[in-house]
N, C-alpha and C. Protein backbone atom coordinates (compact mmCIF):
# COMPACT_ATOMS: atom_id res chain seq x y z
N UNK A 1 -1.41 1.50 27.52
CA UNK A 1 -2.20 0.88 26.48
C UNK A 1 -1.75 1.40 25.12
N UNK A 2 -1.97 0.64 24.44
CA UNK A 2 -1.48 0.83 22.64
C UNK A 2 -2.73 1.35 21.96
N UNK A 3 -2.89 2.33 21.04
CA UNK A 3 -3.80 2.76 20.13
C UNK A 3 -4.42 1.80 19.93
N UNK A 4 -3.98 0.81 19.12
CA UNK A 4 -4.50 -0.40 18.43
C UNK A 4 -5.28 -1.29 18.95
N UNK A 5 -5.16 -1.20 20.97
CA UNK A 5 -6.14 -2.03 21.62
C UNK A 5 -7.06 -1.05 22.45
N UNK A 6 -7.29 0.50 21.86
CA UNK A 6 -7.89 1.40 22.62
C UNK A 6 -9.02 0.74 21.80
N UNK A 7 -10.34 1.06 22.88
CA UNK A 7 -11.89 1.30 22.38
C UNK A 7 -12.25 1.96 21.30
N UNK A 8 -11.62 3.28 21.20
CA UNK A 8 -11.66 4.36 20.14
C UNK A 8 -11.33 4.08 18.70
N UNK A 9 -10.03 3.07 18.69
CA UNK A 9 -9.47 2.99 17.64
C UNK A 9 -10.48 1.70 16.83
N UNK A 10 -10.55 0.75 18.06
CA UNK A 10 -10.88 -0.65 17.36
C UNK A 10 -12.14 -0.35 17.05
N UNK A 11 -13.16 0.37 17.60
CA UNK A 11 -14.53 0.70 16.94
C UNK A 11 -14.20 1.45 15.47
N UNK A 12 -13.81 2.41 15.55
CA UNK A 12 -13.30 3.19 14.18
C UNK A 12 -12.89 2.64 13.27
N UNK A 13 -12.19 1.12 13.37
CA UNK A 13 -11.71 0.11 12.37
C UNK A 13 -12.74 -0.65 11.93
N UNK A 14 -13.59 -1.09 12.86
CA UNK A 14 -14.79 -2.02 12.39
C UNK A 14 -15.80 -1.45 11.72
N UNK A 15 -16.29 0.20 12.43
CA UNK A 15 -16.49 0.94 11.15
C UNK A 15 -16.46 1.07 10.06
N UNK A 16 -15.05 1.40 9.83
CA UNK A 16 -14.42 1.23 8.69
C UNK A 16 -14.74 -0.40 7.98
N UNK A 17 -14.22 -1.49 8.46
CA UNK A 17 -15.00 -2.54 8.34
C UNK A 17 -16.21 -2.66 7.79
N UNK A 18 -16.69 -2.39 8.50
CA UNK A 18 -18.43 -2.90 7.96
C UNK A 18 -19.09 -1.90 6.81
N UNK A 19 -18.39 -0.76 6.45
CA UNK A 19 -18.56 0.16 5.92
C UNK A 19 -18.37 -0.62 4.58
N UNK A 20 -17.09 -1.63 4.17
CA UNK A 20 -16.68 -1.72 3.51
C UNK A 20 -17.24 -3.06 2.64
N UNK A 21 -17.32 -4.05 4.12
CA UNK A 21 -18.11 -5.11 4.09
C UNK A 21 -19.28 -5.22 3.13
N UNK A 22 -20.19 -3.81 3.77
CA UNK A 22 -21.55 -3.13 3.04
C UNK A 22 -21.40 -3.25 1.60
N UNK A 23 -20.83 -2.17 1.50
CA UNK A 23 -20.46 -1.52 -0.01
C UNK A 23 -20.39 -3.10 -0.70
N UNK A 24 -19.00 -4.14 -0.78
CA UNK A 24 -18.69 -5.17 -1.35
C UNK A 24 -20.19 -6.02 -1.78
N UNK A 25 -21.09 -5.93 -0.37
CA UNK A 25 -22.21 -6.87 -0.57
C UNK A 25 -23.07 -6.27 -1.35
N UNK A 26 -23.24 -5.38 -1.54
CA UNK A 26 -24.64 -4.58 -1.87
C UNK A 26 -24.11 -4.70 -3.59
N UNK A 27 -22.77 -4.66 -3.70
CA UNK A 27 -22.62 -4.55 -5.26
C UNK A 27 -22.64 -5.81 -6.15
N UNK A 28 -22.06 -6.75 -4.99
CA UNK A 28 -22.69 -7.66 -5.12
C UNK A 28 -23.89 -8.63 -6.08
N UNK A 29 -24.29 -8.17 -4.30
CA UNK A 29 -26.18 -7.99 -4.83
C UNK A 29 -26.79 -7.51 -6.15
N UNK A 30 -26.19 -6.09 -6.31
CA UNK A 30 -26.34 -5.58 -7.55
C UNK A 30 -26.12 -6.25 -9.19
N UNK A 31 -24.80 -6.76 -8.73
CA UNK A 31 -24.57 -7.32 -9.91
C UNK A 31 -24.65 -9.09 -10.11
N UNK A 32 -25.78 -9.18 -9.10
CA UNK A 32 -26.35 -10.94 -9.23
C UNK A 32 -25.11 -11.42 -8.86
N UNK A 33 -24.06 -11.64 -8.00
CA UNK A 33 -23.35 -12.32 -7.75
C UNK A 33 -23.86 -12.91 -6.34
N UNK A 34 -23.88 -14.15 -6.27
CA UNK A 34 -23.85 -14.62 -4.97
C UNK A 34 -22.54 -14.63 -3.68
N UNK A 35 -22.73 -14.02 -2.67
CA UNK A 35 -21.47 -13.87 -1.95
C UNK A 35 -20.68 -15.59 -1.79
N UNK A 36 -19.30 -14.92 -1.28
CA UNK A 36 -18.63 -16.66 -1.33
C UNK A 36 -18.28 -17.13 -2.25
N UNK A 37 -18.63 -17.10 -3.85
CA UNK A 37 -18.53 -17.94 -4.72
C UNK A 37 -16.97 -17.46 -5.80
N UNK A 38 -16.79 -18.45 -6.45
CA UNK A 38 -15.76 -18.18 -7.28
C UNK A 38 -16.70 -17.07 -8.75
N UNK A 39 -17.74 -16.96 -8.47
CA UNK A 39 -18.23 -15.28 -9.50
C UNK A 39 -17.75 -14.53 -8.38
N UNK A 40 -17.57 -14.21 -7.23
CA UNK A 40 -17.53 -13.40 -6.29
C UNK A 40 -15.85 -12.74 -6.24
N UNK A 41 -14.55 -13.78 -6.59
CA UNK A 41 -13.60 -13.30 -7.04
C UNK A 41 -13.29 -13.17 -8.34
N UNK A 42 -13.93 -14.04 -9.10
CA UNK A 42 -14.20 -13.01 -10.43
C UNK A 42 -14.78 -11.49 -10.81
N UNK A 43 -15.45 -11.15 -9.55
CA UNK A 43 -16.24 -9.94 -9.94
C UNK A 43 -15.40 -9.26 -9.71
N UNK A 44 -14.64 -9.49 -8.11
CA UNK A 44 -13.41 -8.44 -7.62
C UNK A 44 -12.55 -8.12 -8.96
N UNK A 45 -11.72 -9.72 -9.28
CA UNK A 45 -10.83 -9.27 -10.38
C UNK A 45 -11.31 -7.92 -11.55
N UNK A 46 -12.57 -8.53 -12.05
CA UNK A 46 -13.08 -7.11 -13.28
C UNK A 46 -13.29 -5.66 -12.64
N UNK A 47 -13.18 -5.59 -10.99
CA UNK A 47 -13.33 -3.94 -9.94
C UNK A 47 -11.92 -3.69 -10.37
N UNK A 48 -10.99 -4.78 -9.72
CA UNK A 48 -9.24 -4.44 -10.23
C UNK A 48 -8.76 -4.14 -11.46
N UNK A 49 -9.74 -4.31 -12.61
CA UNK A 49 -8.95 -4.08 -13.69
C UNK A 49 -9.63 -2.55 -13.99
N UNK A 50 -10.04 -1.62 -13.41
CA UNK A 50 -10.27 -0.36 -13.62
C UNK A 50 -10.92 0.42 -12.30
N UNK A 51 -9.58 0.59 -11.00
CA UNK A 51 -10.34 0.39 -9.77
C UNK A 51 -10.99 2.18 -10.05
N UNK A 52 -10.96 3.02 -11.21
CA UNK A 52 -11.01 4.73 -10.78
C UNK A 52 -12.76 4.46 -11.31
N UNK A 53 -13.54 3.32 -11.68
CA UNK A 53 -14.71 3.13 -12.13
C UNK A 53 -15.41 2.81 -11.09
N UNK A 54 -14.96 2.51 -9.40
CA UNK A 54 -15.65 2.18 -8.65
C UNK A 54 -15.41 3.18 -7.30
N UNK A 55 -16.26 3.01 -6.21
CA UNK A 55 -16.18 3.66 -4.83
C UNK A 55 -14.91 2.94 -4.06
N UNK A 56 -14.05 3.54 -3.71
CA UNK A 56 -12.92 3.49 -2.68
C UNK A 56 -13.32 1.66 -2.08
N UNK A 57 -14.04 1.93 -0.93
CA UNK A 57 -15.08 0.89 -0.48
C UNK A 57 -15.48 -0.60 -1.35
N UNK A 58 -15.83 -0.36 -2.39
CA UNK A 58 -15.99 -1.83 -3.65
C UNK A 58 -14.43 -2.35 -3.54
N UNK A 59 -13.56 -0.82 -3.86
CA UNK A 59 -12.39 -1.54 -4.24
C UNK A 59 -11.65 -1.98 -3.36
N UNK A 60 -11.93 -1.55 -1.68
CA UNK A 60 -11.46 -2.25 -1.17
C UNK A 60 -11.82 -3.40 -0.69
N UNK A 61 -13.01 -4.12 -0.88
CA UNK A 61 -13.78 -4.95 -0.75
C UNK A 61 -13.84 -5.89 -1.68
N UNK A 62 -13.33 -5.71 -2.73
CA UNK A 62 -12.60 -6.27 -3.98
C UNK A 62 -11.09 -7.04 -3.61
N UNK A 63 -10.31 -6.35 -2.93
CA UNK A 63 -9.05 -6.67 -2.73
C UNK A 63 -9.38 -7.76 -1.59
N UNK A 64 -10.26 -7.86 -0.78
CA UNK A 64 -10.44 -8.60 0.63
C UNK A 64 -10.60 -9.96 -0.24
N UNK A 65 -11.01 -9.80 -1.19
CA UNK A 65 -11.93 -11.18 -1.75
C UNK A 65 -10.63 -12.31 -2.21
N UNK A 66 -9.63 -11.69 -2.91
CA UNK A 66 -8.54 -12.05 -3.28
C UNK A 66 -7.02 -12.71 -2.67
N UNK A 67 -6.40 -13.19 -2.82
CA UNK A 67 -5.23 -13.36 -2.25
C UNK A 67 -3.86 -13.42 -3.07
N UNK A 68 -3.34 -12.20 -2.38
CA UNK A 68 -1.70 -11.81 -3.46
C UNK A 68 -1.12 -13.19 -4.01
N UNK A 69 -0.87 -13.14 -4.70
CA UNK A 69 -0.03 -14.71 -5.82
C UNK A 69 1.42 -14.83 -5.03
N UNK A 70 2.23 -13.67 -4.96
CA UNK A 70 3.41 -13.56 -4.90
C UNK A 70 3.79 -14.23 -2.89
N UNK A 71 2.49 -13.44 -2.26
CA UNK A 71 3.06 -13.74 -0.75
C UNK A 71 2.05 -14.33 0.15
N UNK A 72 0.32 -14.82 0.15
CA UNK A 72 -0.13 -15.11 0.45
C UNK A 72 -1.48 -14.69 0.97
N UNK A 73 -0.74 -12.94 0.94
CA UNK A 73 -1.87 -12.18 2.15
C UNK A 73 -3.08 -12.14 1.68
N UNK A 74 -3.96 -10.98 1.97
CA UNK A 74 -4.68 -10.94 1.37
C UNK A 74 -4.31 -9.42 0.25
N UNK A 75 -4.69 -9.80 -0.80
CA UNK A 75 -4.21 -8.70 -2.34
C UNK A 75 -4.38 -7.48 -0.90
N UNK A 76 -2.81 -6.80 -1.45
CA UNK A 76 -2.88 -5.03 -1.19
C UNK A 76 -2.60 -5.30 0.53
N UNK A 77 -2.76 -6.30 1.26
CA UNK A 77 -2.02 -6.60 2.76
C UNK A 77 -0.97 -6.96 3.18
N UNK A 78 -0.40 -7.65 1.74
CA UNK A 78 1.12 -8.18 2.47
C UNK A 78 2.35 -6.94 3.01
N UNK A 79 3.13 -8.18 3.02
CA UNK A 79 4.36 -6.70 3.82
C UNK A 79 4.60 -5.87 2.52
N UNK A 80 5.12 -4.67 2.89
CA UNK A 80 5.59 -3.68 2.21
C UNK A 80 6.99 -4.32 1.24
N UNK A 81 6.76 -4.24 -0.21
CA UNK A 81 7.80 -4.96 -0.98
C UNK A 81 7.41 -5.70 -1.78
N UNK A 82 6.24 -6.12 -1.13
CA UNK A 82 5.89 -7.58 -2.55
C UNK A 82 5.41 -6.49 -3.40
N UNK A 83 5.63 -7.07 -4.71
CA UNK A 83 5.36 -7.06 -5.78
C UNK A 83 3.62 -6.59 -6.20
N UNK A 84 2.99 -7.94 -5.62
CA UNK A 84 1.39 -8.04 -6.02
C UNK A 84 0.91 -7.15 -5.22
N UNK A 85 1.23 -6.87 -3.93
CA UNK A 85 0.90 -6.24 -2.63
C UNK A 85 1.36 -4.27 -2.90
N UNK A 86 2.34 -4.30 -3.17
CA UNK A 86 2.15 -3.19 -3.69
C UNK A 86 1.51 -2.44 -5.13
N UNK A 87 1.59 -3.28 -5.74
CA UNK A 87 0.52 -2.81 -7.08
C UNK A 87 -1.06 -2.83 -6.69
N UNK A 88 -1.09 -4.27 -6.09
CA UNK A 88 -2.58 -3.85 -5.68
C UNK A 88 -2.77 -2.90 -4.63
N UNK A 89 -1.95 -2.44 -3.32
CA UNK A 89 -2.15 -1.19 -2.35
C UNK A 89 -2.53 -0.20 -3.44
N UNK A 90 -1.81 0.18 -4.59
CA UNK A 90 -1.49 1.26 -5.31
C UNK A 90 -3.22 1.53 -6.08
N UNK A 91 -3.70 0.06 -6.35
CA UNK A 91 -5.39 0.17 -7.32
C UNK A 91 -6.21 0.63 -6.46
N UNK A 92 -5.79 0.73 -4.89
CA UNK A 92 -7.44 1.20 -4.18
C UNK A 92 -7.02 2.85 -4.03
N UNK A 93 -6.02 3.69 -4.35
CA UNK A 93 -5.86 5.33 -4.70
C UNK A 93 -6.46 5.74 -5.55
N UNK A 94 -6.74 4.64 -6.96
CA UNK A 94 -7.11 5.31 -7.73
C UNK A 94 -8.88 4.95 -8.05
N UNK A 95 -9.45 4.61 -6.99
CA UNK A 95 -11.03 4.33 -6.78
C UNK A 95 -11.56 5.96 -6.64
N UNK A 96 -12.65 6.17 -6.69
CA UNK A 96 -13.90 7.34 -6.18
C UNK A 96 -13.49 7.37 -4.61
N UNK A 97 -14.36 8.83 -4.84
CA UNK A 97 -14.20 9.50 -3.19
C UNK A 97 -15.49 10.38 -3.13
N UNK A 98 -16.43 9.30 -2.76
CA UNK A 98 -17.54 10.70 -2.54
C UNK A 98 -18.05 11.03 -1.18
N UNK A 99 -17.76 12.36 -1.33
CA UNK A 99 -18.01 13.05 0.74
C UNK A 99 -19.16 12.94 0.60
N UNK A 100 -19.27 11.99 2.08
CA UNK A 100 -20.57 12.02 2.63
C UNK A 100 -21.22 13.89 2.94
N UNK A 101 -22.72 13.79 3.00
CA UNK A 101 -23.58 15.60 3.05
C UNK A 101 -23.15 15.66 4.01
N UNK A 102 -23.09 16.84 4.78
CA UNK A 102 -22.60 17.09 5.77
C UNK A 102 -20.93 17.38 6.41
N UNK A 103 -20.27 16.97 5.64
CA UNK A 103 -18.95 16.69 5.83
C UNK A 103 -18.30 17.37 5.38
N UNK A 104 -16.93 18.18 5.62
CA UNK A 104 -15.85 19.50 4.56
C UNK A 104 -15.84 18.58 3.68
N UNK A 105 -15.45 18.82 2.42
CA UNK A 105 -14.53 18.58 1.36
C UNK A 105 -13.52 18.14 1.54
N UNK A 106 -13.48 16.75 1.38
CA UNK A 106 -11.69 15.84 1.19
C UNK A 106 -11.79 15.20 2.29
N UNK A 107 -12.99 15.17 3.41
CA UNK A 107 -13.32 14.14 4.26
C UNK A 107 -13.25 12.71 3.69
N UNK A 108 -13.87 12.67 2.81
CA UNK A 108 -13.94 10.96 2.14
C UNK A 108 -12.32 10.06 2.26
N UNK A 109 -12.03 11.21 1.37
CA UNK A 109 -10.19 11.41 1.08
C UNK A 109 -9.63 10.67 1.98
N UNK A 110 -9.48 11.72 3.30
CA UNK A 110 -8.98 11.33 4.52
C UNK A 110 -9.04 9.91 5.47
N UNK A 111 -10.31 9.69 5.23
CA UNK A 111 -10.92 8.54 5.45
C UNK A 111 -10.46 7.32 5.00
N UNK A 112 -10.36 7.84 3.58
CA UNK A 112 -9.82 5.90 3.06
C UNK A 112 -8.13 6.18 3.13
N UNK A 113 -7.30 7.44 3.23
CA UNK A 113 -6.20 7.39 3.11
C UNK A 113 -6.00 6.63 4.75
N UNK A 114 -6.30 7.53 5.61
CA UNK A 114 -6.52 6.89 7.26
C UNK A 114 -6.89 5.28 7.12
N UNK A 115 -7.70 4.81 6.60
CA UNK A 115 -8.31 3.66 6.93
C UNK A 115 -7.42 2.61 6.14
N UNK A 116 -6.28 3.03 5.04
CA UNK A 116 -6.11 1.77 4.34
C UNK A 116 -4.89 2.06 5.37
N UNK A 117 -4.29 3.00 5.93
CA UNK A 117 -2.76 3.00 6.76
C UNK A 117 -3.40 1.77 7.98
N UNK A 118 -4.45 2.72 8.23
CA UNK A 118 -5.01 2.01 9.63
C UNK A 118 -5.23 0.01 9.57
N UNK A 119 -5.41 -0.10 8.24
CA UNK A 119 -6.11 -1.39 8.04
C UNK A 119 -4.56 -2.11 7.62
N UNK A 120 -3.63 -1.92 7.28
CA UNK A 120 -2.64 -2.14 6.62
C UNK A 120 -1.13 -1.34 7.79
N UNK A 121 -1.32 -1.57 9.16
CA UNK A 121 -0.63 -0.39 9.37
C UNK A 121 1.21 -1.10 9.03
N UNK A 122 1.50 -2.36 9.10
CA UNK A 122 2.84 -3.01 8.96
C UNK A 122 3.56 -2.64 7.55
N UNK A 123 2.33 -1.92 6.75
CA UNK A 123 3.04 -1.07 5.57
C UNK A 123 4.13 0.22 5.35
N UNK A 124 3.95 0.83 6.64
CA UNK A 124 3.54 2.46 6.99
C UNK A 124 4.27 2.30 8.19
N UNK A 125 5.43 4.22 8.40
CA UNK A 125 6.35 3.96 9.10
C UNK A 125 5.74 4.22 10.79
N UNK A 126 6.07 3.58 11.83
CA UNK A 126 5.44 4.69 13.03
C UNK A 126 4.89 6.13 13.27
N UNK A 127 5.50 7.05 12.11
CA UNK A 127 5.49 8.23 12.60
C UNK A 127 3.79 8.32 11.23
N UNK A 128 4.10 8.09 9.75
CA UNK A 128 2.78 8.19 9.47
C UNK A 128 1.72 7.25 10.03
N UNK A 129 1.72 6.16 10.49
CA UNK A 129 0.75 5.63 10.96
C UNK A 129 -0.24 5.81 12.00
N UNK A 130 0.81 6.95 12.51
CA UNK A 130 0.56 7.47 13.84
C UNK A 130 -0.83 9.04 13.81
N UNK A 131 -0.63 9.02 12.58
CA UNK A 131 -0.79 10.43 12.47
C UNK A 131 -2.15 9.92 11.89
N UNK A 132 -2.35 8.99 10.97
CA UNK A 132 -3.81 8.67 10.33
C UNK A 132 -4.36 7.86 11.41
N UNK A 133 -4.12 6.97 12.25
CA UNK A 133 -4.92 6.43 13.10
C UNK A 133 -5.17 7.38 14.13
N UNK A 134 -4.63 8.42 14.50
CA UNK A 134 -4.71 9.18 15.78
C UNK A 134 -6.65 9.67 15.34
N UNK A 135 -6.45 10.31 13.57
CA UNK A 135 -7.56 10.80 13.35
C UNK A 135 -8.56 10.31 13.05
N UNK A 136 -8.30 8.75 12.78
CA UNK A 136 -9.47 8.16 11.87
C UNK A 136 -10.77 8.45 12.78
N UNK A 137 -10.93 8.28 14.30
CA UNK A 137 -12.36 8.23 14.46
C UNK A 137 -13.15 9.65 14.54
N UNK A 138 -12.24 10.63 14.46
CA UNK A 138 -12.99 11.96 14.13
C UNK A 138 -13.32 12.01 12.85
N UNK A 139 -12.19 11.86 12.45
CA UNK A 139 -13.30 12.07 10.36
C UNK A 139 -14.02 11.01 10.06
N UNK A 140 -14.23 9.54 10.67
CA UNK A 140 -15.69 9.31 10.45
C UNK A 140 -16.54 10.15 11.32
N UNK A 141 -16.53 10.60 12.66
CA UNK A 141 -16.96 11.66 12.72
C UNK A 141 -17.73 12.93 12.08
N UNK A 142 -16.97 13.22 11.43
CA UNK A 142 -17.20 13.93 9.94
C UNK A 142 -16.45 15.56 10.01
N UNK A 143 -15.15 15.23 10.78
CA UNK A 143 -14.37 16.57 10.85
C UNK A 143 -13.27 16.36 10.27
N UNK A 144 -12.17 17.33 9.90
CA UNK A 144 -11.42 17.16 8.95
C UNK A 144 -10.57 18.34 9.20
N UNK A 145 -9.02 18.16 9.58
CA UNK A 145 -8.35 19.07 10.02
C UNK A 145 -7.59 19.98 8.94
N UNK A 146 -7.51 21.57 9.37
CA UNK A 146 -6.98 22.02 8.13
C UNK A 146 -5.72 21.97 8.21
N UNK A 147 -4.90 22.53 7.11
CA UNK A 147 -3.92 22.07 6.73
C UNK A 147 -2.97 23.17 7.53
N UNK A 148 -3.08 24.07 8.23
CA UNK A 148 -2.07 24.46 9.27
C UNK A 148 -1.99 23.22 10.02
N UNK A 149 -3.41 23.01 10.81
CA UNK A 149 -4.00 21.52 11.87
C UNK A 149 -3.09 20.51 11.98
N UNK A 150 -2.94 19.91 10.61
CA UNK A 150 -2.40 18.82 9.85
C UNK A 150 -1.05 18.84 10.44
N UNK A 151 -0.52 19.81 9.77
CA UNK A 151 0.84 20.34 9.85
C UNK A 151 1.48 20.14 11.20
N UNK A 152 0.48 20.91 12.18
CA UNK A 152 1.01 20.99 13.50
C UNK A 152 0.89 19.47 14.00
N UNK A 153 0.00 18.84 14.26
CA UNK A 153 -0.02 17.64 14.53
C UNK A 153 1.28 16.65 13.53
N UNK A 154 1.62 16.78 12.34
CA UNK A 154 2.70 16.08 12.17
C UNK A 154 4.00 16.74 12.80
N UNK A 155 4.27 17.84 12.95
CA UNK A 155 5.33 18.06 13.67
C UNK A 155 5.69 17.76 15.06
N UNK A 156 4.61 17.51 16.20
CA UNK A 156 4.46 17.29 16.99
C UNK A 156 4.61 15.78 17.33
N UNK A 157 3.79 14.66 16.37
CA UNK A 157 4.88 13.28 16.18
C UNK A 157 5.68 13.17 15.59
N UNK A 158 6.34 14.66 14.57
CA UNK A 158 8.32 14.09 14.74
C UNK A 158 8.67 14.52 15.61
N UNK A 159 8.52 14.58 16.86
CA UNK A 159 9.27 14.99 17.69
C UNK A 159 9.94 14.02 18.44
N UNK A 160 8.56 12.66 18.57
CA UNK A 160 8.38 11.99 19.70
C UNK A 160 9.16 10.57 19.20
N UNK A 161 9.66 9.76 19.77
CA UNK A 161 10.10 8.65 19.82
C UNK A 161 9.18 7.42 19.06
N UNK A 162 9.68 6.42 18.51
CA UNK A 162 8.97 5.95 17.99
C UNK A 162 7.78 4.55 18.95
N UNK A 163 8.60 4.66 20.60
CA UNK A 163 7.71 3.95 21.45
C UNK A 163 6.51 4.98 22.11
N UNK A 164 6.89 6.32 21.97
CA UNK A 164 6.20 6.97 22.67
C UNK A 164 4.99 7.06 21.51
N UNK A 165 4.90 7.24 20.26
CA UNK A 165 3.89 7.02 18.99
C UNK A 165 3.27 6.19 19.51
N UNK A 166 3.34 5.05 19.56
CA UNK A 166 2.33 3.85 19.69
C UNK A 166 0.78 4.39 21.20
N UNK A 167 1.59 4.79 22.20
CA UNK A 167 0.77 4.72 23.32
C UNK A 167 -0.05 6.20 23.17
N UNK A 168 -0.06 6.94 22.31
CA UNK A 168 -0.73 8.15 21.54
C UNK A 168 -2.52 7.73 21.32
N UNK A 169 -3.34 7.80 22.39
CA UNK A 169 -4.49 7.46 21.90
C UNK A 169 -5.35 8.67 21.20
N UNK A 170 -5.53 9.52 21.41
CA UNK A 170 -6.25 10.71 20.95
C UNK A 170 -5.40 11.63 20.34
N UNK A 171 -5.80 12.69 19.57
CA UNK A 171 -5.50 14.09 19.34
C UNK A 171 -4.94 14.42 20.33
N UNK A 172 -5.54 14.57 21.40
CA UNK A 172 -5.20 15.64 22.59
C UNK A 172 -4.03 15.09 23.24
N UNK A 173 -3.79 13.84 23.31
CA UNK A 173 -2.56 12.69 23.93
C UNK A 173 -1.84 13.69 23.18
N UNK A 174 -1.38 13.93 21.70
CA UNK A 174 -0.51 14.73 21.37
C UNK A 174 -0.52 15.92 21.56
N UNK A 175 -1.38 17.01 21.57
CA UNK A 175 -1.68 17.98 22.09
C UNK A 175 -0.49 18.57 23.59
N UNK A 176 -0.78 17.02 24.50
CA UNK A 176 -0.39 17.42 25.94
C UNK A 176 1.04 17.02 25.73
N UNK A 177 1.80 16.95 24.51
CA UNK A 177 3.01 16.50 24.86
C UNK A 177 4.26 17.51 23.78
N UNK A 178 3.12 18.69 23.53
CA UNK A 178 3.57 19.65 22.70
C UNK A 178 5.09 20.45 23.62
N UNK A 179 5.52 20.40 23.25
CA UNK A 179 6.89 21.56 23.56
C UNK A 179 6.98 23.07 22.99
C-alpha cells in the first residue's frame, strides 16, 4: 500500500482540509461575504495581496478560491515551474502561525509546512515529501520532533530508494528499516 491511500494519511489530509475549509468560511462570514460568489474571489485576491496579515489557513483557503492564469490549477497547485503557481506557493509562507495551547512551539509551523507538501505533493521531491507526510498526522496530533529527531529521520529516507519512500506509512515503517 502507498502512504497516500493509507487511512492515516487520508484522514490527516481531510483534517487538514476541513481545518482550512473552516478558517476560509468563518472569515468569510466575518467579512459579509457570501460563499461561492465572485465577492468570494475578490476577497481571496485582497488575503493575496498581503498574505503575512492573515492565518496560514485563510491564506490557504484564499488560494483554493482562485485559479492560476498561467496553467489552470488551482493558484499555488500547479506543477512545479509555473510562474503564477510558484509565486502564489511562495504567499502562503509568508501567512501567521499560531500554535495551538497545548502544543511545543513551531507545531503550527510544521503543520502548514507538512500540509502544503502533503496537499501539493507533485511539487516536492520523493525524499522531502516523504518526510512531511510520514509526520503530518502526529503533529496534528500535537507532537513535534526535535531537531536531532528530525535529522535522524531525514537521514534514514536518504538512504532508501525512491520506490521504497512511497510504501513508508508511519514513523516506525522508517524506524524498522534503519541500518
Amino acid at each position: 500500500m502507498r502512504r497516500v491511500d493509507h487511512p492515516r494519511f487520508i484522514a490527516a489530509l481531510r483534517q487538514v482540509e476541513d481545518s482550512i475549509d473552516a478558517a476560509w468560511d468563518s472569515f468569510c462570514a466575518e467579512s459579509g461575504v457570501p460563499p461561492g460568489t465572485a465577492e468570494t474571489r475578490e476577497l481571496a485576491e485582497v488575503v493575496l495581496q498581503d498574505t503575512s496579515e492573515f492565518d496560514w489557513r485563510i491564506v490557504d483557503g484564499a488560494l483554493n478560491q482562485l485559479t492560476c492564469p498561467d496553467c489552470g490549477s488551482p493558484l499555488g497547485a500547479g506543477a512545479s515551474g509555473c510562474p503564477g503557481c510558484d509565486k502564489a506557493n511562495g504567499f502562503r509562507f509568508a501567512a501567521r502561525e499560531t500554535d495551538r495551547p497545548g502544543v511545543p512551539p513551531g507545531n503550527e509551523h510544521a503543520i502548514r509546512v507538512s500540509s502544503a507538501v502533503a496537499r501539493t505533493r507533485h511539487r516536492y521531491t520523493p525524499r522531502a515529501r516523504t518526510g512531511y507526510e510520514l509526520l503530518l498526522p502526529d503533529l496534528l496530533d500535537g507532537t513535534l520532533p526535535t531537531t536531532p529527531e528530525a535529522q535522524r529521520l531525514k537521514r534514514l529516507i536518504n538512504q532508501l530508494a525512491d520506490d521504497d519512500l512511497e510504501r513508508l506509512l508511519t514513523p516506525a515503517d522508517l524506524h524498522r528499516k534503519e541500518v
